[in-house]
N, C-alpha and C. Protein backbone atom coordinates (compact mmCIF):
# COMPACT_ATOMS: atom_id res chain seq x y z
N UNK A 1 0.82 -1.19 0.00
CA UNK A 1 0.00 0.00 0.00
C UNK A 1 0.87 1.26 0.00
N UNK A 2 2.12 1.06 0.90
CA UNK A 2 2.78 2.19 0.90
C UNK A 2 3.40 2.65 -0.51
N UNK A 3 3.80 2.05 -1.79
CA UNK A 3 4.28 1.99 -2.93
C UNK A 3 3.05 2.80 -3.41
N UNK A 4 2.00 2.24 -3.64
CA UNK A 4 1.12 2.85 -4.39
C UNK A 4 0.86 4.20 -3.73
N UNK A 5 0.73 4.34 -2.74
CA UNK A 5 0.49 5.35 -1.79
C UNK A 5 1.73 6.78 -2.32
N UNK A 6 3.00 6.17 -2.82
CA UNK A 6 4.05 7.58 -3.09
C UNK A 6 3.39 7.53 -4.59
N UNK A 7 2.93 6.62 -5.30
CA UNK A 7 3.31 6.26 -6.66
C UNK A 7 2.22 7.83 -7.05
N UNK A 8 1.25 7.58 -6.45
CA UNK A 8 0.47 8.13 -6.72
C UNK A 8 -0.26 9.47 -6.04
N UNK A 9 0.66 10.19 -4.99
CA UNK A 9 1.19 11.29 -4.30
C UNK A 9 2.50 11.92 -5.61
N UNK A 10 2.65 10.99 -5.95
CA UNK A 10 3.82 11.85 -7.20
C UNK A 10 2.97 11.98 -8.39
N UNK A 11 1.73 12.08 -8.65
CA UNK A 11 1.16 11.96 -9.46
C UNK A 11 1.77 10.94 -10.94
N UNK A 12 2.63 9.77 -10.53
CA UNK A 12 2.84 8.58 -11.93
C UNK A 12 1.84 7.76 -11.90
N UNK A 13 1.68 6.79 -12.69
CA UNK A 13 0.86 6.29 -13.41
C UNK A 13 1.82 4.52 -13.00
N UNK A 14 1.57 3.51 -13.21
CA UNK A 14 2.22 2.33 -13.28
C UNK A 14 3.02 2.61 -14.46
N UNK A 15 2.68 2.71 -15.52
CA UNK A 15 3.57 2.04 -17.10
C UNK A 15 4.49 3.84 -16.70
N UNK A 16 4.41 4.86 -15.74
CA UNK A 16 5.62 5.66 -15.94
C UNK A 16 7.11 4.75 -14.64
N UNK A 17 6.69 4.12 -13.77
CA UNK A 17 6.98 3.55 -13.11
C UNK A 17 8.32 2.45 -14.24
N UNK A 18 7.48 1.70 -14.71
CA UNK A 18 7.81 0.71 -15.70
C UNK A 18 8.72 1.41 -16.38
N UNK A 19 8.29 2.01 -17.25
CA UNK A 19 9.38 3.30 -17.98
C UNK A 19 10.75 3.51 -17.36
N UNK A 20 10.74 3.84 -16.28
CA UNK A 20 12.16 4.19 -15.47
C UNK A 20 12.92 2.86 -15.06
N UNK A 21 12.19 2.38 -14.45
CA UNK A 21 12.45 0.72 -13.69
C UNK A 21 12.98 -0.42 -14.86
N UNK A 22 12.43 -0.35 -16.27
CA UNK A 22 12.48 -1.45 -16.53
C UNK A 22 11.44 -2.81 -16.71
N UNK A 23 10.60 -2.67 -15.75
CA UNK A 23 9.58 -3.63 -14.77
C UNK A 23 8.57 -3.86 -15.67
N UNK A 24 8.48 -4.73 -15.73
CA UNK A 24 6.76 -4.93 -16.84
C UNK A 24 5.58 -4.32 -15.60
N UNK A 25 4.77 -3.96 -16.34
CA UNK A 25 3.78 -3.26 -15.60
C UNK A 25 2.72 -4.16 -14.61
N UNK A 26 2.86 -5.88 -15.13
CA UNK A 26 1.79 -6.47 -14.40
C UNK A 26 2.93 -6.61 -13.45
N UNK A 27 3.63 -6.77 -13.47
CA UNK A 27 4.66 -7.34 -12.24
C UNK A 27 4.86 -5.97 -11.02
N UNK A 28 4.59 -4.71 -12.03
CA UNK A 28 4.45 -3.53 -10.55
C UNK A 28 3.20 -3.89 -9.91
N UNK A 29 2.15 -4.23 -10.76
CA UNK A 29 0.85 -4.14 -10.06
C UNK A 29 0.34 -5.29 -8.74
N UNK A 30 0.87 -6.88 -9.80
CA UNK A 30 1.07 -7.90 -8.53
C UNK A 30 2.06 -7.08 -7.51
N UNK A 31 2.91 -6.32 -7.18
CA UNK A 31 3.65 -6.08 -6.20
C UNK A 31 2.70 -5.36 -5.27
N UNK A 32 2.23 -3.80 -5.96
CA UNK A 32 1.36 -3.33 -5.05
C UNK A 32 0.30 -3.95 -4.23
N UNK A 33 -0.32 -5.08 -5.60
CA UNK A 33 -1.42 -6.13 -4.75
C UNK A 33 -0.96 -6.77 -3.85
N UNK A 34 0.01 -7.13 -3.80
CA UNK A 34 0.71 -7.69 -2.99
C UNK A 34 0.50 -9.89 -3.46
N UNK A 35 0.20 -9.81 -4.57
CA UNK A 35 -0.47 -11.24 -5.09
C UNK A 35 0.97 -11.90 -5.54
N UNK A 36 1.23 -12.52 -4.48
CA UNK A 36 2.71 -13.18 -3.94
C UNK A 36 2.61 -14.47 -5.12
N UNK A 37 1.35 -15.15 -5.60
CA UNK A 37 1.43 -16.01 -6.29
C UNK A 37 1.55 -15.48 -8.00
N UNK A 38 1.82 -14.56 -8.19
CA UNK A 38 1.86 -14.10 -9.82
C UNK A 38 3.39 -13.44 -9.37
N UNK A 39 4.12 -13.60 -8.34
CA UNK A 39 5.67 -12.88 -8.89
C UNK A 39 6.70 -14.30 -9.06
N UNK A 40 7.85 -13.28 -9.80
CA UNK A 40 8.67 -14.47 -10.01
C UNK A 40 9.63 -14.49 -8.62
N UNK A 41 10.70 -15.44 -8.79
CA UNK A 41 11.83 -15.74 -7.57
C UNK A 41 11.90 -14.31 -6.77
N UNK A 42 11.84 -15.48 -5.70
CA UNK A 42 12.46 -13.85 -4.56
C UNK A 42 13.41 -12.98 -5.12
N UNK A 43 14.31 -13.21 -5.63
CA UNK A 43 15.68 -12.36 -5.94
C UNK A 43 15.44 -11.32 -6.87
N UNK A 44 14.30 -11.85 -7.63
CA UNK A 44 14.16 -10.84 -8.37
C UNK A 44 12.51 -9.39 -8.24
N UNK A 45 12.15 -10.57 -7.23
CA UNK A 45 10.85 -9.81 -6.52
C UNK A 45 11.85 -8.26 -5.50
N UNK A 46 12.71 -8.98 -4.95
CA UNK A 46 13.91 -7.99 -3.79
C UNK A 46 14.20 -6.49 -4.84
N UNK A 47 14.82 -6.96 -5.98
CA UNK A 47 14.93 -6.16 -6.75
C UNK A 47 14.40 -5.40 -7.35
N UNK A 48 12.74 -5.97 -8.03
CA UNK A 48 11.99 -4.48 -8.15
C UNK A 48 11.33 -3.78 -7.45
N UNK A 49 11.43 -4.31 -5.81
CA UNK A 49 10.54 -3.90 -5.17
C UNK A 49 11.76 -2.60 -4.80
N UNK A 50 12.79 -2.91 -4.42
CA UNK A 50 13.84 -2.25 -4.30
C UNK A 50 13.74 -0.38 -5.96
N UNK A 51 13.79 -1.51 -6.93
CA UNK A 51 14.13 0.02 -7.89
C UNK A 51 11.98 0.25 -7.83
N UNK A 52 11.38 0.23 -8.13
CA UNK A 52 9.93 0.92 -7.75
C UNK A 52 10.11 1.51 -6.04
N UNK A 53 10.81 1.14 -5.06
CA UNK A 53 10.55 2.08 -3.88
C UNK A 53 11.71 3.46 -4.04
N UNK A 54 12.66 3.25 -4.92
CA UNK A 54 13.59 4.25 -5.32
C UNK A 54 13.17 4.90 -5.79
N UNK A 55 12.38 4.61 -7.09
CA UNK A 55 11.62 5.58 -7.89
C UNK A 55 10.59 6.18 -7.67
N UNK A 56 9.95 6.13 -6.32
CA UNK A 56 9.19 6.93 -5.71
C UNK A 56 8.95 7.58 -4.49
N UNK A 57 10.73 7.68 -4.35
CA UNK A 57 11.35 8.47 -3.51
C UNK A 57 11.63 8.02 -2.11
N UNK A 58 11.35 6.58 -1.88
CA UNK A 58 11.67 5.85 -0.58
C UNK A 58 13.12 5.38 -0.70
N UNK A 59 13.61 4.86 0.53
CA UNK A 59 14.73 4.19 0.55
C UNK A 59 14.20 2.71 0.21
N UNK A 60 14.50 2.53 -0.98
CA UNK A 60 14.72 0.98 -1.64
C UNK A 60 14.71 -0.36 -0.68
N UNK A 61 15.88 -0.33 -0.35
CA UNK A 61 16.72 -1.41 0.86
C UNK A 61 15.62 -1.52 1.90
N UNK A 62 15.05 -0.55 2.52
CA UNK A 62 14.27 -0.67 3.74
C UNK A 62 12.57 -0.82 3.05
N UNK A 63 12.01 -0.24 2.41
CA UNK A 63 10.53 -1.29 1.90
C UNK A 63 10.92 -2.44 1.24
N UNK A 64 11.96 -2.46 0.57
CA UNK A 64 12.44 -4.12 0.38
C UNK A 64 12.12 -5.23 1.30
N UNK A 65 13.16 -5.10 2.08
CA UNK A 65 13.28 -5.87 3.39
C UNK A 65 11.95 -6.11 4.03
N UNK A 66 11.24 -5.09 4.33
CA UNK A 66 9.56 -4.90 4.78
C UNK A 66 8.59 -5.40 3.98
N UNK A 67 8.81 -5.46 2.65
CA UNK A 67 8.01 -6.20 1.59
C UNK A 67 8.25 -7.60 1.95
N UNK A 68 9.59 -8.07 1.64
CA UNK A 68 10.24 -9.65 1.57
C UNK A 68 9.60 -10.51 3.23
N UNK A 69 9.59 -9.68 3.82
CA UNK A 69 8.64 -10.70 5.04
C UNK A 69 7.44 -10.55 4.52
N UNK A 70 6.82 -9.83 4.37
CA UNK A 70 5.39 -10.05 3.77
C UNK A 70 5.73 -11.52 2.64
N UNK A 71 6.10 -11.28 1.95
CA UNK A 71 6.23 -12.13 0.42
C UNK A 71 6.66 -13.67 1.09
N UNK A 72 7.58 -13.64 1.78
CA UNK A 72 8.16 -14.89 2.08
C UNK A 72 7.05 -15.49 3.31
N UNK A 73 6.02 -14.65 3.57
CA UNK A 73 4.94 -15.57 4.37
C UNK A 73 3.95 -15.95 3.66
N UNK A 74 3.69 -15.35 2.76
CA UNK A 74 2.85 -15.06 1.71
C UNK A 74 3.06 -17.05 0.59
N UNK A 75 4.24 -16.80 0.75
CA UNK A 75 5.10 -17.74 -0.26
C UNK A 75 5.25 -19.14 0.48
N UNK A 76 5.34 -19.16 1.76
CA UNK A 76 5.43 -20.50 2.41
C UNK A 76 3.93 -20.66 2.06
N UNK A 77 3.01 -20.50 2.47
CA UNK A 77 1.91 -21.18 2.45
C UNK A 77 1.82 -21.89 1.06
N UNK A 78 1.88 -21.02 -0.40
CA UNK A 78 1.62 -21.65 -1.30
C UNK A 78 2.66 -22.51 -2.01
N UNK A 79 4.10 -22.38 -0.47
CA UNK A 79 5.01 -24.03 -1.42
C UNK A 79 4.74 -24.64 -0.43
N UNK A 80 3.81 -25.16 0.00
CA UNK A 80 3.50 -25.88 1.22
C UNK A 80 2.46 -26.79 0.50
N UNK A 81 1.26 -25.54 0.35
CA UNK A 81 0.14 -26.17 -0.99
C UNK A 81 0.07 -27.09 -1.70
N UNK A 82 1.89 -26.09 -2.70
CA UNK A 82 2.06 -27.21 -4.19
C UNK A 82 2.72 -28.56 -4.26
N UNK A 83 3.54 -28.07 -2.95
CA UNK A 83 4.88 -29.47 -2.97
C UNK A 83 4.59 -30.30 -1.78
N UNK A 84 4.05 -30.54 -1.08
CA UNK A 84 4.32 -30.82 0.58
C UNK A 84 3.04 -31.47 0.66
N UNK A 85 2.09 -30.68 0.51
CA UNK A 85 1.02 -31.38 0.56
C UNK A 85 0.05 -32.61 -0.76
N UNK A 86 0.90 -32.20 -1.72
CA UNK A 86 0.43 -32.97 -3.10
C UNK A 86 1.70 -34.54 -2.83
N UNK A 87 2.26 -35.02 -1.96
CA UNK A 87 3.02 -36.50 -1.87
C UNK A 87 2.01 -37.08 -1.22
């Protein structure tokens, strides 16, 4: 919420976001949703969450970090789901 919350206090748009970042635009939007099951590998979830909190004027490193516990709780449940519980 807090992402969308600068994104759109700076008056950008997602695809201006994308523009600067790099980022395909569904992949900013699963982030803001926070829909842990449409992103790819952590490493690279760390990373745009990192350049989208830069680009809207936060420190990167620290909503990173604050995102990635969200994501990585988010993320046990559904490798728990796919792998663990389907033997």
């Amino acid at each position: 919420a807090r992402l969308r919350h600068f994104r759109i206090r700076g008056g950008m748009e997602i695809e201006d976001i994308s523009r600067v970042t790099k980022i395909s635009p569904n992949y900013l939007r699963y982030i803001e949703e926070e829909r842990f099951a449409d992103l790819p590998a952590p490493v690279y979830v760390r990373g745009f969450v990192t350049a989208y909190a830069n680009c809207v004027g936060l420190e990167g490193k620290y909503v990173a970090a604050s995102y990635m516990k969200r994501f990585d709780q988010g993320s046990r449940g559904r490798r728990k789901g796919r792998f663990f519980e389907s033997r």
